[in-house]
C-alpha atoms as a PDB file:
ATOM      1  CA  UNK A   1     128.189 103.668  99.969  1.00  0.00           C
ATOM      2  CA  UNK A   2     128.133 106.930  98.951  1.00  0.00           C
ATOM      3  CA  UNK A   3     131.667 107.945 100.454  1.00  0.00           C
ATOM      4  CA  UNK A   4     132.716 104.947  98.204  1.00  0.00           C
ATOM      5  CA  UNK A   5     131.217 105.974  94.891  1.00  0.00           C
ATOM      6  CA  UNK A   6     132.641 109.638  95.615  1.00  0.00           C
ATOM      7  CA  UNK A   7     136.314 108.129  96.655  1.00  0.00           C
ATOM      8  CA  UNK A   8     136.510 105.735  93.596  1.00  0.00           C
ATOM      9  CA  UNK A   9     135.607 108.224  91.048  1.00  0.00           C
ATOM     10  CA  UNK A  10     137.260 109.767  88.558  1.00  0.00           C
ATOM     11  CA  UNK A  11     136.435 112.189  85.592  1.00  0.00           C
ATOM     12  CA  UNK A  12     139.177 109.815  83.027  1.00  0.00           C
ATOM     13  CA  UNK A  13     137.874 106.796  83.449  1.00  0.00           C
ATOM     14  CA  UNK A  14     134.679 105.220  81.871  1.00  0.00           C
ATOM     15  CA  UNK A  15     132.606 102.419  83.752  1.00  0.00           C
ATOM     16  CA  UNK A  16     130.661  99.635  82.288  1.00  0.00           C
ATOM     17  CA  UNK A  17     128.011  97.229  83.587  1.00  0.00           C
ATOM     18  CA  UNK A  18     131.091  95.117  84.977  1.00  0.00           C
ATOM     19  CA  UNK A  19     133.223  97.004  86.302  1.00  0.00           C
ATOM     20  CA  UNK A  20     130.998  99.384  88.111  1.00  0.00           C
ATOM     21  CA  UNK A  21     128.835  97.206  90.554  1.00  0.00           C
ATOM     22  CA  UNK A  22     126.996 100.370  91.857  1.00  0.00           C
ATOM     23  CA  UNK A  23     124.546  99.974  88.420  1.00  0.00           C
ATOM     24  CA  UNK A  24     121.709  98.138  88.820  1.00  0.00           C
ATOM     25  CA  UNK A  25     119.494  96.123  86.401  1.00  0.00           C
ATOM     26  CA  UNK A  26     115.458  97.282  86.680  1.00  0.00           C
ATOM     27  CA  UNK A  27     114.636  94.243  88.194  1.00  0.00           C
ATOM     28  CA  UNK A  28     116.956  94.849  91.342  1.00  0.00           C
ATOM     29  CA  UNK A  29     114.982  98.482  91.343  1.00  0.00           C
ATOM     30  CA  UNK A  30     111.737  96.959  91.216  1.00  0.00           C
ATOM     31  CA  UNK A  31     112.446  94.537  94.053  1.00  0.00           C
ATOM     32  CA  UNK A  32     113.702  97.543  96.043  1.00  0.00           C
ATOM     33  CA  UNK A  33     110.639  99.339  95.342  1.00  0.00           C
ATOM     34  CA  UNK A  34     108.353  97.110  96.216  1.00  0.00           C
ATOM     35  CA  UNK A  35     110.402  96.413  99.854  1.00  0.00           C
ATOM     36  CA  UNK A  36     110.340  99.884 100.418  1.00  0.00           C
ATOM     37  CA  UNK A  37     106.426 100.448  99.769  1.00  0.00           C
ATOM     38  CA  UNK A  38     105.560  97.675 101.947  1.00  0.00           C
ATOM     39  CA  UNK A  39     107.247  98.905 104.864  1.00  0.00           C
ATOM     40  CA  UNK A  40     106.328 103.032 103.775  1.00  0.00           C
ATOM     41  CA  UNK A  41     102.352 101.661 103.306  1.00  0.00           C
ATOM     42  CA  UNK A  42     102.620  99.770 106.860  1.00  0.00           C
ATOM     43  CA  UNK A  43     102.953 103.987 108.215  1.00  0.00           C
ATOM     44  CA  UNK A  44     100.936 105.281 106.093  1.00  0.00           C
ATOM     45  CA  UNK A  45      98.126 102.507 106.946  1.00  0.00           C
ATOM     46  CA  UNK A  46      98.785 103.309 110.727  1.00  0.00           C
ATOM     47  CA  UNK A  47      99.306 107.058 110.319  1.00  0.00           C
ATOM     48  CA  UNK A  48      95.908 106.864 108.316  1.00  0.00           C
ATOM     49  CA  UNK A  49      93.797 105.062 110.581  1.00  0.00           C
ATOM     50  CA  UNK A  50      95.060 107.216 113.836  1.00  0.00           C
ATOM     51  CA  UNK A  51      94.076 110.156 111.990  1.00  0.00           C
ATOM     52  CA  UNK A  52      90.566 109.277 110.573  1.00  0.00           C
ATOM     53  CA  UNK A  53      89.767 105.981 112.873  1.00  0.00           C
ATOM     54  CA  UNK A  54      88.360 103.688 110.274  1.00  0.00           C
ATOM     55  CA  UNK A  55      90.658 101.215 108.667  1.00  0.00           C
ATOM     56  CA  UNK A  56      88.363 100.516 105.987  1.00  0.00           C
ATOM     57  CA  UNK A  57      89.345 104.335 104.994  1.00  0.00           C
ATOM     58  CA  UNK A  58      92.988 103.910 106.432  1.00  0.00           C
ATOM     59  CA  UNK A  59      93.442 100.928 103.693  1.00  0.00           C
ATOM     60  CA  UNK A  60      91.801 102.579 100.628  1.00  0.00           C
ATOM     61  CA  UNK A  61      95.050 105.548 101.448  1.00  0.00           C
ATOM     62  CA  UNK A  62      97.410 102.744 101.771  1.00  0.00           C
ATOM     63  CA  UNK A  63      96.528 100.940  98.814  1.00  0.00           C
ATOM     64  CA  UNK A  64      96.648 104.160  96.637  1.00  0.00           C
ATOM     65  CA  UNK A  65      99.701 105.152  98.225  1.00  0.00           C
ATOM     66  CA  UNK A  66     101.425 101.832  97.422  1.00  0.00           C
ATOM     67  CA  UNK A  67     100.779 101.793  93.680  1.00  0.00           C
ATOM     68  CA  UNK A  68     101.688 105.471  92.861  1.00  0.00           C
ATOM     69  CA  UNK A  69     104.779 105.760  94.916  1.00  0.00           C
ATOM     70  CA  UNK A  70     105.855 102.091  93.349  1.00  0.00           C
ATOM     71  CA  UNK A  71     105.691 103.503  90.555  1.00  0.00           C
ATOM     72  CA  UNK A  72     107.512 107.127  90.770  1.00  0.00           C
ATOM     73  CA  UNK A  73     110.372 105.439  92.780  1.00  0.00           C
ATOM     74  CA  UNK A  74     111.462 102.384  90.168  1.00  0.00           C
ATOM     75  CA  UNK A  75     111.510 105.888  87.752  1.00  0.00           C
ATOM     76  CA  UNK A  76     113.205 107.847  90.047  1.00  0.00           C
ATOM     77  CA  UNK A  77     116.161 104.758  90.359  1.00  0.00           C
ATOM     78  CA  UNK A  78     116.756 104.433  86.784  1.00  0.00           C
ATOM     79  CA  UNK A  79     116.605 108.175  86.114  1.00  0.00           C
ATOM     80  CA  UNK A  80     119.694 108.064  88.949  1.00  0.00           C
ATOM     81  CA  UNK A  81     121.411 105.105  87.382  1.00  0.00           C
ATOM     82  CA  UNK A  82     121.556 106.990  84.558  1.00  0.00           C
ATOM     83  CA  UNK A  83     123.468 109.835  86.009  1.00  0.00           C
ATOM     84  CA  UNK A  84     127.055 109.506  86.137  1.00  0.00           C
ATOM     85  CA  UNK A  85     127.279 112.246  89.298  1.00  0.00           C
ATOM     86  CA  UNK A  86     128.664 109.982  92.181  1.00  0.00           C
ATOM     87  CA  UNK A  87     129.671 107.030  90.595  1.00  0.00           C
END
């Protein structure tokens, strides 16, 4: 995808919503986020509990670790949307 964006673009021409499919509305980036933290809290549940042996402790991580890095990545998606670099 990347090789793509870098072969199709050029400094003359402007994109739009339509014409360049790489954009993405926020919803799309929030249902990516939330894909990705379930399967990144899933490891950091099990990477957790190996290292402290209590899942009550294991889940507390997890469940802190889903909500905060939720959050930075649907920011850190439409910060990169923004940026015409690659596109």
């Amino acid at each position: 995808m990347i090789t793509e964006q870098l072969a199709r673009h050029s400094d003359d021409t402007k994109s739009s919503y339509e014409t360049d499919k790489s954009s993405e509305k926020p919803i799309r980036s929030i249902a990516k986020a939330v894909s990705w933290r379930v399967v990144g809290t899933l490891d950091t549940l099990l990477i957790s509990y190996l290292l402290t042996g209590e899942i009550s402790l294991a889940a507390s991580i997890a469940s802190v670790d889903f909500v905060t890095k939720m959050i930075l990545y649907f920011f850190h998606e439409r910060i990169w949307n923004k940026i015409g670099w690659g596109k």
